[in-house]
Protein backbone atom coordinates (compact mmCIF):
# COMPACT_ATOMS: atom_id res chain seq x y z
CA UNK A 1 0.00 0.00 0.00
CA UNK A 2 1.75 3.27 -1.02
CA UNK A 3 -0.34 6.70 0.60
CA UNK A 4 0.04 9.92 -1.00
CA UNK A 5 -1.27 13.40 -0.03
CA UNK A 6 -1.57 15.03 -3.25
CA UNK A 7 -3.26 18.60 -1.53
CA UNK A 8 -3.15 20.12 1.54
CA UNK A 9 -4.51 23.22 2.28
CA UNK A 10 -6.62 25.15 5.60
CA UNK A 11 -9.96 23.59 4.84
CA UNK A 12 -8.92 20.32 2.12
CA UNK A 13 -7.07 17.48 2.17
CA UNK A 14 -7.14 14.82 -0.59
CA UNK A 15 -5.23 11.42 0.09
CA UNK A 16 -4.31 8.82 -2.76
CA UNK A 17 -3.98 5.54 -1.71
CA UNK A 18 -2.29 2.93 -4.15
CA UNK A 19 -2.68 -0.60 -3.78
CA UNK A 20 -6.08 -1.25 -2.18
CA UNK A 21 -9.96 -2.10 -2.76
CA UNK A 22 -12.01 0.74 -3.50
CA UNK A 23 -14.16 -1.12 0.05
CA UNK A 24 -11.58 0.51 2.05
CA UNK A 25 -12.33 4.12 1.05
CA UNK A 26 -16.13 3.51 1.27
CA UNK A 27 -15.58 2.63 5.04
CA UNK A 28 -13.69 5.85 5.87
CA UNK A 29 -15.39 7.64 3.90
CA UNK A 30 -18.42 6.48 6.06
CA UNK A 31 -16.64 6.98 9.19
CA UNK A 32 -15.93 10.65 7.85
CA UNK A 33 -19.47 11.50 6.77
CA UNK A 34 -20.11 11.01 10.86
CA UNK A 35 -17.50 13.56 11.82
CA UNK A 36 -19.70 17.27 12.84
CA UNK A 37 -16.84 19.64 11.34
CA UNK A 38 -16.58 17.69 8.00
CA UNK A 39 -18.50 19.57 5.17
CA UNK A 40 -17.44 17.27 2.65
CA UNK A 41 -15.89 14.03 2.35
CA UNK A 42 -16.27 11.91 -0.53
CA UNK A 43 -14.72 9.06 -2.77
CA UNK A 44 -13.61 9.46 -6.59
CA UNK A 45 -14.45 6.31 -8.24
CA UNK A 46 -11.41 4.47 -9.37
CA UNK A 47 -10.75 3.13 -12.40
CA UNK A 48 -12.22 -0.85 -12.95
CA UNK A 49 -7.93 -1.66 -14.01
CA UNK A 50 -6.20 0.66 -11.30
CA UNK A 51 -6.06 -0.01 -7.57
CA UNK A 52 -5.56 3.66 -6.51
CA UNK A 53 -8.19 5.38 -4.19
CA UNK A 54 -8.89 9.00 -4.21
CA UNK A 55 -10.80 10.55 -1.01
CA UNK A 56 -11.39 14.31 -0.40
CA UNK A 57 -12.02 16.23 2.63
CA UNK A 58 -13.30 19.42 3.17
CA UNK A 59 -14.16 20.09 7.40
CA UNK A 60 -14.39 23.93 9.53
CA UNK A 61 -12.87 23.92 12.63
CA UNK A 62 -10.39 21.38 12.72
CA UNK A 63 -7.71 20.40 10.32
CA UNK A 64 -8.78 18.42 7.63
CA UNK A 65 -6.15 15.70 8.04
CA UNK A 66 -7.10 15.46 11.95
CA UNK A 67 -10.87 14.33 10.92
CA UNK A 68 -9.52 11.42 8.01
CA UNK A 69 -6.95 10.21 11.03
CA UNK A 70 -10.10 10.27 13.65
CA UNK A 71 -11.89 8.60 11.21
CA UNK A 72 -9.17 6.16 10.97
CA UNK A 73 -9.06 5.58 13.97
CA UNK A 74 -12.57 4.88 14.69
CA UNK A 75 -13.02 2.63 11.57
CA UNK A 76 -10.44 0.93 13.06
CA UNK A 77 -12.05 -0.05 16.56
CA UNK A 78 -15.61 -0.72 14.62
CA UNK A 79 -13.13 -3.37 12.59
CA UNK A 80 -11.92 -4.89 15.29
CA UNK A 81 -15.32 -5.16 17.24
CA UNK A 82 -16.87 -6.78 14.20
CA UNK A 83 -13.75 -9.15 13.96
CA UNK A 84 -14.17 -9.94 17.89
CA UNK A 85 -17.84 -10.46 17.44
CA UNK A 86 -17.43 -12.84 14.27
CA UNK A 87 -15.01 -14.88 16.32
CA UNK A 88 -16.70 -15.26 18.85
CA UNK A 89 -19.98 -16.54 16.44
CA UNK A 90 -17.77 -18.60 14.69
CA UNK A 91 -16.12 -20.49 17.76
CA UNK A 92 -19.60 -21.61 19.12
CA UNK A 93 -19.73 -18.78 21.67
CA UNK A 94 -17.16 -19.74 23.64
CA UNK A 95 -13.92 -18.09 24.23
């Protein structure tokens, strides 16, 4: 996975990422649409032969680039709930 900011400014930040499923993006960019100081956060569709993601952020009050690493981060502990959860289906319950 190769991650790129290609702009940074007050109010934007757009991130490329190289390498991975356009799935990814669609659950930051959920995670993102959550956040109260992001005006805009969205997903260019990628190309059907290129694995690159594009995702934009536009947020008031707080650094652009803060609100896609919070939303990292809490993607990240939803992920790991749901793989907890699933394990714990998948084992009969038991730990």
């Amino acid at each position: 996975m190769l991650v790129q900011v290609s702009r940074k400014e007050d109010r934007e930040f757009t991130v490329e990422v190289t390498g991975e499923d356009y799935s990814l993006a669609e659950i930051v960019h959920h995670e993102l649409l959550d956040e109260k100081n992001v005006t805009f956060a969205g997903v260019l569709p990628p190309h059907p032969l290129i694995k690159k993601l594009v995702v934009k952020v536009r947020a008031q009050r707080i650094k652009p680039e803060k609100a896609f690493l919070a939303s990292l981060e809490r993607a990240q502990v939803s992920l790991r709930e749901l793989l907890d959860a699933v394990t714990k289906a998948t084992s009969g319950g038991s730990d």
